[in-house]
Protein backbone atom coordinates (compact mmCIF):
# COMPACT_ATOMS: atom_id res chain seq x y z
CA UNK A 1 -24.72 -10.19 1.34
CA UNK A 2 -22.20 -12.99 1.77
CA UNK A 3 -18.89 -13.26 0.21
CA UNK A 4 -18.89 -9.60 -1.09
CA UNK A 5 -19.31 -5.96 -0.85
CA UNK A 6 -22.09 -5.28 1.19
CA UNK A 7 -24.52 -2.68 -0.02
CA UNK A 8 -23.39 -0.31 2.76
CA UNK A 9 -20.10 0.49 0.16
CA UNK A 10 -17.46 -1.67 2.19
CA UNK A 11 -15.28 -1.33 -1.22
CA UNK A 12 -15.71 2.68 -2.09
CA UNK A 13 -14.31 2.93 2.25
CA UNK A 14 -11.29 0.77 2.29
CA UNK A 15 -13.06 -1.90 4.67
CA UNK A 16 -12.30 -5.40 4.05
CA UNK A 17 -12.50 -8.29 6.40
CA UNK A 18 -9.49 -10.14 7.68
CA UNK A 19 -9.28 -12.37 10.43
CA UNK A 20 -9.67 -9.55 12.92
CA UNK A 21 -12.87 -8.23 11.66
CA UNK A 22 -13.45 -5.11 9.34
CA UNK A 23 -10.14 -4.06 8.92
CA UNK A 24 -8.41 -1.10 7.01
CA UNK A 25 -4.60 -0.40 6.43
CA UNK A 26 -2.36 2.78 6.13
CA UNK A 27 0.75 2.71 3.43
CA UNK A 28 3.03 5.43 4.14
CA UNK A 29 5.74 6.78 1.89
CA UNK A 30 8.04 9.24 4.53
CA UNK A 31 10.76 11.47 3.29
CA UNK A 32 14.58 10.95 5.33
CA UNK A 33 13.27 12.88 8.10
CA UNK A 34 9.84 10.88 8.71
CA UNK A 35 7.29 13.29 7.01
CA UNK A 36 4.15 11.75 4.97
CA UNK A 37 4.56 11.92 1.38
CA UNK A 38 2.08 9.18 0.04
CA UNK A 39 -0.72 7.85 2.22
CA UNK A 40 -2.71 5.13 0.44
CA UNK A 41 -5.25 3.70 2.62
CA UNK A 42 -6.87 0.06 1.33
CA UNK A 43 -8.88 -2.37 2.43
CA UNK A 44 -7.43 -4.68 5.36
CA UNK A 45 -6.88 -7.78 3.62
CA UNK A 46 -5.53 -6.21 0.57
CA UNK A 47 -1.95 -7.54 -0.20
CA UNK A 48 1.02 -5.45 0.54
CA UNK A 49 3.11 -6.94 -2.49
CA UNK A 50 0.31 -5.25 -4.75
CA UNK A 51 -0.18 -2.39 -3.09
CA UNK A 52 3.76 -1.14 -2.84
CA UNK A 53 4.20 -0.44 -6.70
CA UNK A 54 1.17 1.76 -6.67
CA UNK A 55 2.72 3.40 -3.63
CA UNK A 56 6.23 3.92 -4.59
CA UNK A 57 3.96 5.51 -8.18
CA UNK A 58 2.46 8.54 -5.94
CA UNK A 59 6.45 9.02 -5.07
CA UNK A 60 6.71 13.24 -4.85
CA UNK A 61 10.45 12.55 -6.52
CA UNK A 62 13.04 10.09 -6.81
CA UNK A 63 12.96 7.40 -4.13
CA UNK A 64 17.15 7.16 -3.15
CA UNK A 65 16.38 4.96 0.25
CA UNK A 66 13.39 2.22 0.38
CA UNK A 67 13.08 0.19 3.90
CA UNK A 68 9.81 -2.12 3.74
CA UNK A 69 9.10 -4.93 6.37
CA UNK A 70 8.70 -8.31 5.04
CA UNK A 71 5.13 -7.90 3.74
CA UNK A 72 6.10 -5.69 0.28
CA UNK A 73 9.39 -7.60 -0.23
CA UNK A 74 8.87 -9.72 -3.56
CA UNK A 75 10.66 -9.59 -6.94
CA UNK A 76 7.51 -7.21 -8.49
CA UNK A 77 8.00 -4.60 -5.41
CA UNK A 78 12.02 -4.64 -6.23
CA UNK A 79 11.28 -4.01 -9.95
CA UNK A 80 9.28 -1.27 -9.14
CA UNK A 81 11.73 0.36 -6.86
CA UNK A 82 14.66 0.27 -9.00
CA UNK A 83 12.11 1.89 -11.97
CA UNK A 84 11.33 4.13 -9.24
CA UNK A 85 15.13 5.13 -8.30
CA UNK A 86 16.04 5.30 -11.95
CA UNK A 87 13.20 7.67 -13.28
């Protein structure tokens, strides 16, 4: 099937195509000292900008410190770390 999910469940296992192939990506939220505190895997050509808020939502307390590379930044991912600092 073309220009979708295939019936093999490519959506249900975080697959998605990109222009490497079947691709899948890892967002991490680490504590100061580098220890996993949110993994959210998602399909590879899933946007980071859209991803980060529902990241920074699995947050196991207040987020004090956020470094992102250039992928997350936009005004939406900002918004939702300052909601995250502040709550």
């Amino acid at each position: 099937m073309r220009g979708g999910p295939s019936i093999s469940g490519e959506q249900n296992q975080a697959i998605g195509r990109s222009r490497g192939g079947f691709t899948s990506k890892i967002h991490g939220l680490t504590d100061v000292l580098g220890r996993p505190g949110v993994l959210l895997l998602t399909p590879g050509n899933a946007s980071d900008v859209t991803t980060a808020p529902a990241v920074l939502a699995e947050a196991p307390g207040r987020v004090r410190r956020l470094a992102a590379d250039k992928g997350y930044y936009a005004s939406a991912v900002a918004l939702a770390a300052v909601i995250a600092f502040w709550c």
